[in-house]
C-alpha atoms as a PDB file:
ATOM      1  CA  UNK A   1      -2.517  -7.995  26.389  1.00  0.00           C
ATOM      2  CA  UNK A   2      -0.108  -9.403  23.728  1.00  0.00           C
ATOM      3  CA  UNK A   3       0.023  -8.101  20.096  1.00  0.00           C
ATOM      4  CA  UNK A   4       0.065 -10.673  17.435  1.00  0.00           C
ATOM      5  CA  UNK A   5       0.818  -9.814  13.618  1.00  0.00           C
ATOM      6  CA  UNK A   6       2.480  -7.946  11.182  1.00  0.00           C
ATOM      7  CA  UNK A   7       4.248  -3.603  11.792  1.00  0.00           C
ATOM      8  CA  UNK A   8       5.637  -2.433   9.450  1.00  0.00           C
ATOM      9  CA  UNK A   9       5.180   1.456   9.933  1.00  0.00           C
ATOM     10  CA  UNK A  10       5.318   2.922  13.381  1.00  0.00           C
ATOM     11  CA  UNK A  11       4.846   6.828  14.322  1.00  0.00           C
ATOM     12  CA  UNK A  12       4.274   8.363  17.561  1.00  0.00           C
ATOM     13  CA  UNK A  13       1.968  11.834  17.119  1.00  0.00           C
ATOM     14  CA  UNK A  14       2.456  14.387  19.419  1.00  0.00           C
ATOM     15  CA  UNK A  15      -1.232  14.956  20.334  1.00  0.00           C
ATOM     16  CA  UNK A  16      -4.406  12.630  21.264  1.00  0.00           C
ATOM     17  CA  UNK A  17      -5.846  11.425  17.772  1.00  0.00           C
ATOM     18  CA  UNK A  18      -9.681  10.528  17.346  1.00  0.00           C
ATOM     19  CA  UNK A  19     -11.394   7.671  17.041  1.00  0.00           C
ATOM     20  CA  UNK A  20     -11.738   8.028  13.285  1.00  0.00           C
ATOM     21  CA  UNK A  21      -7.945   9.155  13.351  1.00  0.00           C
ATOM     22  CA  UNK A  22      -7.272   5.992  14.637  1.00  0.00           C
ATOM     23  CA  UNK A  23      -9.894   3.486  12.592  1.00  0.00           C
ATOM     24  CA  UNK A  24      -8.100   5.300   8.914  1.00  0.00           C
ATOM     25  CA  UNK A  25      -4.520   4.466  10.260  1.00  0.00           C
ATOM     26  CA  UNK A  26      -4.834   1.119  11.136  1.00  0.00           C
ATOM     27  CA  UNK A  27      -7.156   0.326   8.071  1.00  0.00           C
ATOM     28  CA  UNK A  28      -6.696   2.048   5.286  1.00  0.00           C
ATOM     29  CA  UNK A  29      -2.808   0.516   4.508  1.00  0.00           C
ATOM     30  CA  UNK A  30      -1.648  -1.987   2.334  1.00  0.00           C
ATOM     31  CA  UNK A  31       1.770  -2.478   1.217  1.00  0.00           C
ATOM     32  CA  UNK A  32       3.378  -2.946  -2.474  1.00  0.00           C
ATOM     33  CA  UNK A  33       6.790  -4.162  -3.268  1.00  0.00           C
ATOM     34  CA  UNK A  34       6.004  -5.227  -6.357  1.00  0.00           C
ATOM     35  CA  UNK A  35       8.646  -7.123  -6.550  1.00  0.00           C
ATOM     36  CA  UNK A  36       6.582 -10.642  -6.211  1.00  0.00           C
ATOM     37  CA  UNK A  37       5.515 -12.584  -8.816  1.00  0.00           C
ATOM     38  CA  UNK A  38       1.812 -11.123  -8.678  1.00  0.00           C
ATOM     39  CA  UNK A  39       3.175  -7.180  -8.074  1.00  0.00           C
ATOM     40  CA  UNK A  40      -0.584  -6.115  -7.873  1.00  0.00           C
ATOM     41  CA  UNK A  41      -1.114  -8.202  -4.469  1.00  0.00           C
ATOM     42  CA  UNK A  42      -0.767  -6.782  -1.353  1.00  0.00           C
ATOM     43  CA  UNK A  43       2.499  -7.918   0.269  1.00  0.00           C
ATOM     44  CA  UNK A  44       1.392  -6.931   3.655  1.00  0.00           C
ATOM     45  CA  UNK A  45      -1.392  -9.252   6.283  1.00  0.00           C
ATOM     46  CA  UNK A  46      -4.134  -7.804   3.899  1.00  0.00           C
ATOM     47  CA  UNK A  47      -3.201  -9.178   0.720  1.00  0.00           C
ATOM     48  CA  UNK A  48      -5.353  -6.622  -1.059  1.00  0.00           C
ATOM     49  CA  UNK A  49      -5.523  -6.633  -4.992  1.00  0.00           C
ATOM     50  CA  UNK A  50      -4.698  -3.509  -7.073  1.00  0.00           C
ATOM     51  CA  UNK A  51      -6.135  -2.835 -10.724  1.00  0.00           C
ATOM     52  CA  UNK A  52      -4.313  -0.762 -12.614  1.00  0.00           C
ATOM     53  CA  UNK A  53      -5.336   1.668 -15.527  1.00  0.00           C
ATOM     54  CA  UNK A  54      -3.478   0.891 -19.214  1.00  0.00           C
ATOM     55  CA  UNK A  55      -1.217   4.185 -18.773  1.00  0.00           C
ATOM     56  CA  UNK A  56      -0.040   2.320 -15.614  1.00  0.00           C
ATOM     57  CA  UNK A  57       3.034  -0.117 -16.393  1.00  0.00           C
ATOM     58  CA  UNK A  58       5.683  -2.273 -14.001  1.00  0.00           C
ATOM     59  CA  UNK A  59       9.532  -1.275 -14.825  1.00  0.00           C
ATOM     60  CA  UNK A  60      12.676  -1.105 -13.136  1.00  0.00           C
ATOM     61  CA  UNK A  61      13.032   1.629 -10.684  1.00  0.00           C
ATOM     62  CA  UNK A  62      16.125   2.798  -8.677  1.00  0.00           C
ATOM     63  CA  UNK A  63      16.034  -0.649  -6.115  1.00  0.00           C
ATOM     64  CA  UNK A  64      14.042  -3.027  -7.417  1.00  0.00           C
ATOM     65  CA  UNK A  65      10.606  -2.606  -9.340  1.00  0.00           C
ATOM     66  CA  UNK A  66       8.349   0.577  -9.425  1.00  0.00           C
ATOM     67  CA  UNK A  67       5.277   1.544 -11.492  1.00  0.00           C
ATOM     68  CA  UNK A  68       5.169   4.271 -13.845  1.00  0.00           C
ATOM     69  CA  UNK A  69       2.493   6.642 -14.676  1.00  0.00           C
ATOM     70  CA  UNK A  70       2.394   7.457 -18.116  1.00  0.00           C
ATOM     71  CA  UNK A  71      -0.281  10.488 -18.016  1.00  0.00           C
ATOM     72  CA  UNK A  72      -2.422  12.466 -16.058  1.00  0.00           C
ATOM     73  CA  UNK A  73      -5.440  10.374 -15.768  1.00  0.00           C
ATOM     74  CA  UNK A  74      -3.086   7.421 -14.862  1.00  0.00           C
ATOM     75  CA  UNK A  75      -4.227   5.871 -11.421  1.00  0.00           C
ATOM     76  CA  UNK A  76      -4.106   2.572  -9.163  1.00  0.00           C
ATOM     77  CA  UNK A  77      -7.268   1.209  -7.445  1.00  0.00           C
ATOM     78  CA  UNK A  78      -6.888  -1.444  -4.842  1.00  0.00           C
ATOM     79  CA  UNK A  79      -9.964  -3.139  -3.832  1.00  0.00           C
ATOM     80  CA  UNK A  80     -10.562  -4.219  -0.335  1.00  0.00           C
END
């Protein structure tokens, strides 16, 4: 059996995981350079969309583009 797509993360756990273990670590991931011309897409094979709250703003960070969280209730939802 041949793998076909996209790693971008790999880990190797020292003990047996679950099922459900399993299921949340290959599905629950999406990946955000931000650095695109639509930073609120997923850049990985999901292409998931974020939303962001209006505390929640784009700048320059220490490589290339980060987002900043202005206050506590600041927070990023991504739909998918």
């Amino acid at each position: 059996v041949y793998y076909s797509g996209y790693l971008d993360h790999v880990m190797i756990s020292q003990r047996a995981k679950t099922r459900c273990e399993i299921f949340l670590d290959a599905n629950l991931a999406c990946h955000f350079t931000f650095n695109s011309l639509d930073p609120l897409v997923d850049s990985g094979p999901n292409n998931l969309t974020a939303t962001i709250t209006d505390s929640v703003s784009i700048v320059s960070g220490p490589v290339d583009q980060a987002i900043r969280f202005s206050s506590s209730a600041s927070f990023i939802t991504i739909h998918g």
